[in-house]
C-alpha atoms as a PDB file:
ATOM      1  CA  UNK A   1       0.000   0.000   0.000  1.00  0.00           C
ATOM      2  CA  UNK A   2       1.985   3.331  -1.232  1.00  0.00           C
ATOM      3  CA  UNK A   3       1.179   6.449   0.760  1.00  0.00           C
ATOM      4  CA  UNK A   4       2.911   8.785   2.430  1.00  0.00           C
ATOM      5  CA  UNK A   5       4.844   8.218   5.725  1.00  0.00           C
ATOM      6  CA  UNK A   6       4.354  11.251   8.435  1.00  0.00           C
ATOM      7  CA  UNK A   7       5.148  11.141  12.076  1.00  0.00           C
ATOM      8  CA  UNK A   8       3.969  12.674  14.990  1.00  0.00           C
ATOM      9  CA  UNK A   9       4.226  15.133  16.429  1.00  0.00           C
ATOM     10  CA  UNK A  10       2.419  16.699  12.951  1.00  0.00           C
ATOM     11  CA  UNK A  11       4.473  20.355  11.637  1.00  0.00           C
ATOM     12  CA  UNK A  12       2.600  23.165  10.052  1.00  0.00           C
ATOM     13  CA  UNK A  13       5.074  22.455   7.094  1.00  0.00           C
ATOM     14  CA  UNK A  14       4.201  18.948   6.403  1.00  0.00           C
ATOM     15  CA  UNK A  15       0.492  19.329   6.894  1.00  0.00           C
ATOM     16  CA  UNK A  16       0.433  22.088   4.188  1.00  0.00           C
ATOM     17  CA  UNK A  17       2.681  19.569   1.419  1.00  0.00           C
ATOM     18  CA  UNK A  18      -1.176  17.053   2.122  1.00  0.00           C
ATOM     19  CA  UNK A  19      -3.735  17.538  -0.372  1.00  0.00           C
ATOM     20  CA  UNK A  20      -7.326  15.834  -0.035  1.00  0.00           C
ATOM     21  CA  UNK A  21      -7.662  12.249  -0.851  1.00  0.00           C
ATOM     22  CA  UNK A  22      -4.148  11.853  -0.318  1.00  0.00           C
ATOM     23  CA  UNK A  23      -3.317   7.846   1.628  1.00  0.00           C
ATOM     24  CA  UNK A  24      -1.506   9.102   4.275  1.00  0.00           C
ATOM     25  CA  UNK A  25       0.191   6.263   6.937  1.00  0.00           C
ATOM     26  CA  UNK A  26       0.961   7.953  10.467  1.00  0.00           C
ATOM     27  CA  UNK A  27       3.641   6.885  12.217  1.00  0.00           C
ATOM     28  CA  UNK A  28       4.724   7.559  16.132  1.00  0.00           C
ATOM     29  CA  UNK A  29       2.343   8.468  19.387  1.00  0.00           C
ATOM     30  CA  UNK A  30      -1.136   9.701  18.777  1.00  0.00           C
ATOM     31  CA  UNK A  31      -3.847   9.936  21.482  1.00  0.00           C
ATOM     32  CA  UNK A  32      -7.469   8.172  21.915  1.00  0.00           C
ATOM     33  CA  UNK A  33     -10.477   9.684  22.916  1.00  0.00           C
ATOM     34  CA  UNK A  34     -14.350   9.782  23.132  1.00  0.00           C
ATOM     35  CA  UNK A  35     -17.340  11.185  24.271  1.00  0.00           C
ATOM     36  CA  UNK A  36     -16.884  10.374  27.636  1.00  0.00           C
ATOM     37  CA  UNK A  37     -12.789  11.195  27.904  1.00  0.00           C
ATOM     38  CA  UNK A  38     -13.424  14.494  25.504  1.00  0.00           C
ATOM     39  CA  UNK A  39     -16.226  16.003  28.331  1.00  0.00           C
ATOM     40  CA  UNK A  40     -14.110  15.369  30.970  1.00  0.00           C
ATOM     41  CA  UNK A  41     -11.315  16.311  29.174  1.00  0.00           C
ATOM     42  CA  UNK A  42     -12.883  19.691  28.533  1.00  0.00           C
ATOM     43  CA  UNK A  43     -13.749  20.080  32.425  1.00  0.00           C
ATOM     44  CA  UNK A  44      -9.923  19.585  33.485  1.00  0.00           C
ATOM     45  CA  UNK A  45      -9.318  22.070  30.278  1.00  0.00           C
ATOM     46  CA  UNK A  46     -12.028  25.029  31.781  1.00  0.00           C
ATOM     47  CA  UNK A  47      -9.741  24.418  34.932  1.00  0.00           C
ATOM     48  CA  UNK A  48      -6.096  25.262  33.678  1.00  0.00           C
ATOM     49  CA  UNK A  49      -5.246  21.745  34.169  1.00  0.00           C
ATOM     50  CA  UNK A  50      -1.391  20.914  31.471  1.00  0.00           C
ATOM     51  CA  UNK A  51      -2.715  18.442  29.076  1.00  0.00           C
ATOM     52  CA  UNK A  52       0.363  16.718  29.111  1.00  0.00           C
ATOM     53  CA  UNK A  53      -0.159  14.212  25.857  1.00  0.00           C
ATOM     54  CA  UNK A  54       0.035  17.450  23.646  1.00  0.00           C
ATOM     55  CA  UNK A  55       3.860  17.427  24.731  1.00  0.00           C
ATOM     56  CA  UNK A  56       4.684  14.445  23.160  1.00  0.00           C
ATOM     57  CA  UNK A  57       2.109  14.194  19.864  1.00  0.00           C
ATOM     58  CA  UNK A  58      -0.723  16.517  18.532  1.00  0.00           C
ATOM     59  CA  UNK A  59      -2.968  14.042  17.185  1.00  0.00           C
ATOM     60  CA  UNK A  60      -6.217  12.861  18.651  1.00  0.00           C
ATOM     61  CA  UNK A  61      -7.869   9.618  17.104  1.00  0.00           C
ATOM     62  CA  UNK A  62     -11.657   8.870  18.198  1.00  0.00           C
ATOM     63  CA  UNK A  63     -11.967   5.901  19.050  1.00  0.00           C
ATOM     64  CA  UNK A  64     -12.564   3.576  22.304  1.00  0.00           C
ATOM     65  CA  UNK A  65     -10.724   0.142  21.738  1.00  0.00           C
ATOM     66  CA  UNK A  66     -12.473  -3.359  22.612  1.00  0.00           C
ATOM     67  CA  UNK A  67     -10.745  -5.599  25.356  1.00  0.00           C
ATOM     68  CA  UNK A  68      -7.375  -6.508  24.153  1.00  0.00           C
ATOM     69  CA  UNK A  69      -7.304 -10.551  23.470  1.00  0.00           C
ATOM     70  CA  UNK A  70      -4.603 -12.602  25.093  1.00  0.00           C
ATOM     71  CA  UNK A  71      -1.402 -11.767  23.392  1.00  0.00           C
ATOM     72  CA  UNK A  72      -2.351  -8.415  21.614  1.00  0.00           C
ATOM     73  CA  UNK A  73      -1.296  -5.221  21.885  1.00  0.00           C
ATOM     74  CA  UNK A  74      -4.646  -3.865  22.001  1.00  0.00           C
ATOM     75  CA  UNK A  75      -8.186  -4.942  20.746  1.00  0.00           C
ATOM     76  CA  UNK A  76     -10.164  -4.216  17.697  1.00  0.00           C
ATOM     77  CA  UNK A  77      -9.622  -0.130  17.762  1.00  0.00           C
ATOM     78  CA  UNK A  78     -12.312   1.544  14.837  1.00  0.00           C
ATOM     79  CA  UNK A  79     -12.736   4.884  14.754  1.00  0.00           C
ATOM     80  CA  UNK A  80     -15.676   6.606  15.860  1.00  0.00           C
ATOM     81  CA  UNK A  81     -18.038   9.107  14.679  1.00  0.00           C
ATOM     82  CA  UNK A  82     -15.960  12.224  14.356  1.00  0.00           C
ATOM     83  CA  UNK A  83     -19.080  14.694  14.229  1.00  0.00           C
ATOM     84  CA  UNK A  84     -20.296  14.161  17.692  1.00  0.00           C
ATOM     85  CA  UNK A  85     -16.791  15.578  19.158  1.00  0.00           C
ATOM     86  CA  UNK A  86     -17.412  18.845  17.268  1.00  0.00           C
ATOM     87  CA  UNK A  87     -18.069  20.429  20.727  1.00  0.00           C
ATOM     88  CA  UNK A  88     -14.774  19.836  21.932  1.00  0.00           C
ATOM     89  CA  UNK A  89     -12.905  20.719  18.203  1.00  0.00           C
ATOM     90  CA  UNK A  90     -12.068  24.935  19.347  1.00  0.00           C
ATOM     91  CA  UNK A  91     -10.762  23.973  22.961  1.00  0.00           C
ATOM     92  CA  UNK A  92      -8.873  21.007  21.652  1.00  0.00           C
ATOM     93  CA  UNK A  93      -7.369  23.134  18.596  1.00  0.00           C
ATOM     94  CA  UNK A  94      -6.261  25.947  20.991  1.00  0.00           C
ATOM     95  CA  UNK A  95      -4.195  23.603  22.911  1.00  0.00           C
ATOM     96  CA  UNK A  96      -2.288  22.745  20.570  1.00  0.00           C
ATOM     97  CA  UNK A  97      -4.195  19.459  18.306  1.00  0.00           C
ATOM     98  CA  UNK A  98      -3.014  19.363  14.412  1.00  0.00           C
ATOM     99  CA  UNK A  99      -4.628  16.135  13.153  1.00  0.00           C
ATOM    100  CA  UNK A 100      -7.704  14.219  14.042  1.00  0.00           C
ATOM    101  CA  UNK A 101      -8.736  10.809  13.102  1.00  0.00           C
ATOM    102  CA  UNK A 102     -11.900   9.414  12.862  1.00  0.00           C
ATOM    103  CA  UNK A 103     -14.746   8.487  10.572  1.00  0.00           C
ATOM    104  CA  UNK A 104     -17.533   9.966   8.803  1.00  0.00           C
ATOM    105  CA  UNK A 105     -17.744  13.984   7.419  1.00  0.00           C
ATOM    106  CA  UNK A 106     -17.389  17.236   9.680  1.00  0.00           C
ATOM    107  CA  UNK A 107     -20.039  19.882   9.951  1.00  0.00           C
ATOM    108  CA  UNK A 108     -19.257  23.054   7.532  1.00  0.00           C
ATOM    109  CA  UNK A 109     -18.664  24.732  10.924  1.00  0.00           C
ATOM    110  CA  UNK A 110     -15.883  22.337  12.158  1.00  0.00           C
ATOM    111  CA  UNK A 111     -14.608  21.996   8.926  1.00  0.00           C
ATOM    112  CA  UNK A 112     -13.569  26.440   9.015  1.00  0.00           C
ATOM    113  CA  UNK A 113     -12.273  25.795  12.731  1.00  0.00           C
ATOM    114  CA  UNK A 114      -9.895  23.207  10.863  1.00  0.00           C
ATOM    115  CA  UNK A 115      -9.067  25.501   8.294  1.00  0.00           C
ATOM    116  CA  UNK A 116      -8.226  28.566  10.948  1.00  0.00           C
ATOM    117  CA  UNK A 117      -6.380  26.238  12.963  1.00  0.00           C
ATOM    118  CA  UNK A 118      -4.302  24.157  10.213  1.00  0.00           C
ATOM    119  CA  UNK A 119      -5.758  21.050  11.508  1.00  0.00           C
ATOM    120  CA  UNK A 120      -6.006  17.692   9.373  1.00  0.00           C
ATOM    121  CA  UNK A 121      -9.114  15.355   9.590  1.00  0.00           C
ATOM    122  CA  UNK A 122      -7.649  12.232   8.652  1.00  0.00           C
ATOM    123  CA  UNK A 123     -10.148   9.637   8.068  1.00  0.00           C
ATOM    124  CA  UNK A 124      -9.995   5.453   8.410  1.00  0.00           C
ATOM    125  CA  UNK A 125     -11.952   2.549   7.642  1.00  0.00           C
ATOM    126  CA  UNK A 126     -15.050   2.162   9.786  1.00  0.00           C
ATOM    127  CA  UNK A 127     -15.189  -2.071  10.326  1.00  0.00           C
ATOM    128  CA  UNK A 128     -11.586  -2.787  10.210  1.00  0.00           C
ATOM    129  CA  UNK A 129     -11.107  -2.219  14.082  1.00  0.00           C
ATOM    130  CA  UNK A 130      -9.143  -5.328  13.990  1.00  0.00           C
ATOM    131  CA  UNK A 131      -7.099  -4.517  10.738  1.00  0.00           C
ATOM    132  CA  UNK A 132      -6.517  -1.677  12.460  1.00  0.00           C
ATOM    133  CA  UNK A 133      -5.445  -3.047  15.954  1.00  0.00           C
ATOM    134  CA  UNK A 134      -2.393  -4.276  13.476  1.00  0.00           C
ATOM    135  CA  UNK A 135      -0.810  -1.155  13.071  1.00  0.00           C
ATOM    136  CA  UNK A 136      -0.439  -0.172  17.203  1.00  0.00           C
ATOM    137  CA  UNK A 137       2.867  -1.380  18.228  1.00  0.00           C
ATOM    138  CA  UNK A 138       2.046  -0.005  21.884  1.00  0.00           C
ATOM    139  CA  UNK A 139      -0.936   1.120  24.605  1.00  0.00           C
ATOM    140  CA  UNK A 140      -0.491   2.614  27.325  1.00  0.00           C
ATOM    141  CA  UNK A 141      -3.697   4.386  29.895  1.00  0.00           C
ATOM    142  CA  UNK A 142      -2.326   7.980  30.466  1.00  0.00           C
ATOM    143  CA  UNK A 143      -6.323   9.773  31.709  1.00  0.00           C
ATOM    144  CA  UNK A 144      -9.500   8.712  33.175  1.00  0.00           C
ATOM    145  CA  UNK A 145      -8.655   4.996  33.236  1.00  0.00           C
ATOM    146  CA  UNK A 146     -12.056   4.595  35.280  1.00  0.00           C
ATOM    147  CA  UNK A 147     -13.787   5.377  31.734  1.00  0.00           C
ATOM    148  CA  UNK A 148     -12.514   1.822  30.736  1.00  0.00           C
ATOM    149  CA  UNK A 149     -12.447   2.272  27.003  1.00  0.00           C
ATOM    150  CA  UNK A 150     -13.054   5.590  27.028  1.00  0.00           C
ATOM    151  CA  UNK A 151     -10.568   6.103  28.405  1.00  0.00           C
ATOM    152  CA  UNK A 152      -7.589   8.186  27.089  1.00  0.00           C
ATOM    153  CA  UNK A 153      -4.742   5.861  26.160  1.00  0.00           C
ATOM    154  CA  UNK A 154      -1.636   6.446  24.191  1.00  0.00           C
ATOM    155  CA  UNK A 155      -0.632   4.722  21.317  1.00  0.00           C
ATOM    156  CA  UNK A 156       2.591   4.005  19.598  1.00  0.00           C
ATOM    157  CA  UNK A 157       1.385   3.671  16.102  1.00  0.00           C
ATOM    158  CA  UNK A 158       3.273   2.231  12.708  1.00  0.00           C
ATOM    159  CA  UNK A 159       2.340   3.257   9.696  1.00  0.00           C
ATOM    160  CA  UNK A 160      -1.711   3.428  10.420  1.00  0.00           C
ATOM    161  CA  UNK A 161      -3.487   4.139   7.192  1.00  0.00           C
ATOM    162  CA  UNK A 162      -5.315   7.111   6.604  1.00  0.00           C
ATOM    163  CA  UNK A 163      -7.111   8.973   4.239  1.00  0.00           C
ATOM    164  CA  UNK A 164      -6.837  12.808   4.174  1.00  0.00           C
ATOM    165  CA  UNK A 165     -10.297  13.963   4.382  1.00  0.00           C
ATOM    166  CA  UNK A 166     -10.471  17.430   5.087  1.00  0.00           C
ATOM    167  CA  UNK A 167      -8.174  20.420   4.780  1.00  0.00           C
ATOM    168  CA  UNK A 168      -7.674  23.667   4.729  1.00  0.00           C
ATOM    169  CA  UNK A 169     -11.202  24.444   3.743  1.00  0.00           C
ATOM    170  CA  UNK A 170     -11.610  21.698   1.806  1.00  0.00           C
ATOM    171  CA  UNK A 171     -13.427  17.971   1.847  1.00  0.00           C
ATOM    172  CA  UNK A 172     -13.513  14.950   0.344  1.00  0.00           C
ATOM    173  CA  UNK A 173     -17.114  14.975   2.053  1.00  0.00           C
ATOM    174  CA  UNK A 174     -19.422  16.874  -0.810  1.00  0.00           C
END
């Protein structure tokens, strides 16, 4: 599978070389998170709390892995629906986020905060969880481990396939 290679933490000058469409594979720590981990997230945000995974990568991936089977790394690990974490797009992009991953299209509204930001919506394959799951060399609970798979969890990731979906403006979504 050709693509290009990027690695986290994502740079301003790399995200602009993207165009839409493009198969990108991401390689290095990214971040999970959900509904439940993005509202509490927001909470600890409103209250000046360091979020310290933006330190160490800038990209957030929806998603809330299943149990991880004797002998994985981590279980099947889909994305989720990227349109019901709109709410939390503005505070997330003022700390710091460059790339999301997820599934499905953005609003028109969350789609200009990308653009004013510079932040990439990558998208991947909704039902490959598993194929997925292939691609995460490491997991490790860093927030809100009482969430269980909500919670947020760091993941050392090898090229992960992606699609870019939206940028600068612009969609593959029409």
């Amino acid at each position: 599978m050709k693509g290009t290679t990027i690695e986290t933490p994502f740079k301003d000058n790399i995200l602009k070389s993207l165009s839409i469409g493009a198969l990108v594979k991401i390689k290095g720590i990214i971040v999970t998170a959900r509904d439940a981990s993005l509202k509490r997230l927001k909470e600890d945000m409103k209250k000046k709390k360091k979020l310290s995974f933006i330190n160490e990568t800038n990209v957030l991936y929806f998603c809330g892995p299943a149990p991880t089977p004797k002998g994985k790394v981590i279980g099947s690990c889909g994305p989720t629906t990227s349109a019901r974490m709109e709410e939390y797009f503005e505070i997330l992009f003022r700390s710091g986020v460059k790339g999301l991953i997820g599934k499905g299209p953005l609003s028109k509204e969350a789609t200009s905060l990308c653009k004013k930001f510079n932040v990439v919506y990558l998208i991947v394959t909704g039902g490959a969880g598993a194929y997925l799951s292939s691609f995460v060399k490491t997991k490790d609970v860093i927030s809100y481990k009482d969430l269980g798979p909500e919670a947020i969890l760091k993941l050392e990731v090898d090229e992960l396939p992606c699609i870019v979906a939206s940028m600068k403006g612009n969609t593959i979504f029409k």
